[in-house]
C-alpha atoms as a PDB file:
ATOM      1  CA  UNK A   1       2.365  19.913  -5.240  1.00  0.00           C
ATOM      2  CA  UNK A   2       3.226  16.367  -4.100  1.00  0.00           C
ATOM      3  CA  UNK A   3       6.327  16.311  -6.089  1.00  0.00           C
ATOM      4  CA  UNK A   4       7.526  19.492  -4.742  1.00  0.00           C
ATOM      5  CA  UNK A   5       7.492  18.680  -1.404  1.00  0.00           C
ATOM      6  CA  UNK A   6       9.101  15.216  -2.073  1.00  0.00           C
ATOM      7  CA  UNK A   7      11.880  17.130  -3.779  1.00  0.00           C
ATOM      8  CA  UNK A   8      11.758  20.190  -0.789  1.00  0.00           C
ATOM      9  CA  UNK A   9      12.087  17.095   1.659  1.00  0.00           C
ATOM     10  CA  UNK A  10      15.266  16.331   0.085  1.00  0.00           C
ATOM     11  CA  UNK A  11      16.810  19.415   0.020  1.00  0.00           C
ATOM     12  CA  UNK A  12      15.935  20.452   3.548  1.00  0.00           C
ATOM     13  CA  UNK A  13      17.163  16.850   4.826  1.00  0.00           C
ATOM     14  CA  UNK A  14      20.665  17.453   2.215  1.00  0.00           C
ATOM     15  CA  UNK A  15      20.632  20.961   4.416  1.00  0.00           C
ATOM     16  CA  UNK A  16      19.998  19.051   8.156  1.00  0.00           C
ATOM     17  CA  UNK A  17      16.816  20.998   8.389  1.00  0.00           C
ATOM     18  CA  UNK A  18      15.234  17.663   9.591  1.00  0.00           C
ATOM     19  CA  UNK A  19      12.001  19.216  10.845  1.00  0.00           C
ATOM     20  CA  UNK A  20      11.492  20.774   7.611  1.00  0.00           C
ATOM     21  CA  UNK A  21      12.304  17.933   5.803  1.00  0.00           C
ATOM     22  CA  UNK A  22       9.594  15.760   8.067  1.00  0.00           C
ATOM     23  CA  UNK A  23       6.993  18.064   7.748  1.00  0.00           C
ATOM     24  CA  UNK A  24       7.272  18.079   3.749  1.00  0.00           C
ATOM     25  CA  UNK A  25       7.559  14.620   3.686  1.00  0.00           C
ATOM     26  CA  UNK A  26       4.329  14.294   6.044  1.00  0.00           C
ATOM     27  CA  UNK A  27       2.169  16.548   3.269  1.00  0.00           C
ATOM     28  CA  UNK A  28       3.306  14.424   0.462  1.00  0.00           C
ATOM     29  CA  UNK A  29       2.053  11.278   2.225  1.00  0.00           C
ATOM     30  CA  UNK A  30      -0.811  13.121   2.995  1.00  0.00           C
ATOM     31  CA  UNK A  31      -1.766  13.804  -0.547  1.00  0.00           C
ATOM     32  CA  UNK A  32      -1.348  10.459  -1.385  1.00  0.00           C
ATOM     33  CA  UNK A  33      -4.212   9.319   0.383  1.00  0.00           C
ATOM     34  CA  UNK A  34      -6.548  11.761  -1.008  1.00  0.00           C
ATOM     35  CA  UNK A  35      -5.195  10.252  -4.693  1.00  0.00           C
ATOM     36  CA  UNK A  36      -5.674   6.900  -3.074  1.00  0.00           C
ATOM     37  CA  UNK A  37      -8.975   7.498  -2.226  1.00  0.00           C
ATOM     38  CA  UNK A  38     -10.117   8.627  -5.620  1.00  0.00           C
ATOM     39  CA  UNK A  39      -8.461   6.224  -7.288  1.00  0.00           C
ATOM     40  CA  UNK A  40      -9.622   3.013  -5.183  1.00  0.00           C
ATOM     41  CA  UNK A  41     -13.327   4.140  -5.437  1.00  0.00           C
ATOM     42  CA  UNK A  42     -13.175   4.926  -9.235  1.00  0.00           C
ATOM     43  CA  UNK A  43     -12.092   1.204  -9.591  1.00  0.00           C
ATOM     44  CA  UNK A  44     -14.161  -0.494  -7.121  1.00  0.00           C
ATOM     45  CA  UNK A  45     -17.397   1.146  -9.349  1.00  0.00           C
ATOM     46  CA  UNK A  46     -15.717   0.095 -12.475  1.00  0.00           C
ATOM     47  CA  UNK A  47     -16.160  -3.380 -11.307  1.00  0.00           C
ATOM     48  CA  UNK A  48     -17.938  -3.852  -8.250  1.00  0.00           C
ATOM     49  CA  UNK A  49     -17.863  -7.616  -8.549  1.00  0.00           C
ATOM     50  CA  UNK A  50     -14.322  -8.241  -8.007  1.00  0.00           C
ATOM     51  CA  UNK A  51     -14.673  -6.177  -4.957  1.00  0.00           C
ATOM     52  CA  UNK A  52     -18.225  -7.443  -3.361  1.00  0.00           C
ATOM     53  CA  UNK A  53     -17.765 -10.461  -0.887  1.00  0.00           C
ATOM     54  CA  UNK A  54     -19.028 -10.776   2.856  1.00  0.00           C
ATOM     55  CA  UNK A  55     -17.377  -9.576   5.547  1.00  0.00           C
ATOM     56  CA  UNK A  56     -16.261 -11.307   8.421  1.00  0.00           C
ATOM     57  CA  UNK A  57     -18.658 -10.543  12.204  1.00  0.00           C
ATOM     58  CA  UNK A  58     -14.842 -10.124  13.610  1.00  0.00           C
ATOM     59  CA  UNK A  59     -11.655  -9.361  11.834  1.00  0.00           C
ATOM     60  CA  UNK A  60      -8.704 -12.122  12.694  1.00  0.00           C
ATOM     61  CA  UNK A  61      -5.945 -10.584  15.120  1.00  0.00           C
ATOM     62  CA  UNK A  62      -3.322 -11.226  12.459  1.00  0.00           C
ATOM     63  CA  UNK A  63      -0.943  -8.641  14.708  1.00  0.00           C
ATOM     64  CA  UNK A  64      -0.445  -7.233  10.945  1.00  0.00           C
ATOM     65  CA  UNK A  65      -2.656  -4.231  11.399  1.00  0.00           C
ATOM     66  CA  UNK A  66      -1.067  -1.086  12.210  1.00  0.00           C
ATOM     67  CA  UNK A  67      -2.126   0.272  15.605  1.00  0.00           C
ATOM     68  CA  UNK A  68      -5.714   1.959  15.800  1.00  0.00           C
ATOM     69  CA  UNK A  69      -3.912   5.710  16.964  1.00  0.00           C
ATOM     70  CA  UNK A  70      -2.425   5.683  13.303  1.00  0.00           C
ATOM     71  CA  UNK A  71      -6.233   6.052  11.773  1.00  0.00           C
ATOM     72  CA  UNK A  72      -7.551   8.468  15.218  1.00  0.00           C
ATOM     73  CA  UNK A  73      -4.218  10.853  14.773  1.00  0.00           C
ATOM     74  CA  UNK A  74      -2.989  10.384  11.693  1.00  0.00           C
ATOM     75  CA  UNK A  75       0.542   9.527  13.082  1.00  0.00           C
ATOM     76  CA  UNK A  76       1.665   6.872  15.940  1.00  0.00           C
ATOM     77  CA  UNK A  77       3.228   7.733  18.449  1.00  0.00           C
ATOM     78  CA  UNK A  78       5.197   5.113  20.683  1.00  0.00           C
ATOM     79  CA  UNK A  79       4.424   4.615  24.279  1.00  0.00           C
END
């Protein structure tokens, strides 16, 4: 599925259907995360010592952090 709508993205952008082509592009990164998901907890039991530390009280403001609407929507939108 992913891999068809990478390849659908490219034909409807090689066409100028560019809302098309965003939208299939959109799933595909969508399914990634479900695979990422999967993946990143299958390792972290595997060997939960690499993974256990302690966590900070208060993340640092690095400014490297993508803005909190990308986790709420999905997307970000620019003010």
């Amino acid at each position: 599925m992913h891999v068809e709508q990478l390849i659908g993205a490219f034909d409807a952008y090689a066409e100028g259907d560019y809302e098309t082509a965003y939208d299939q592009t959109r799933e595909a990164y969508h399914h990634m995360f479900m695979t990422d998901k999967g993946l990143s907890g299958a390792i972290v039991t595997q060997m939960p010592d690499r993974f256990m530390s302690e966590m900070p009280e208060e993340m640092p403001n690095t400014s490297l952090a993508p803005p909190i609407e990308i986790y709420e929507t999905g997307y970000y939108q620019a003010q």
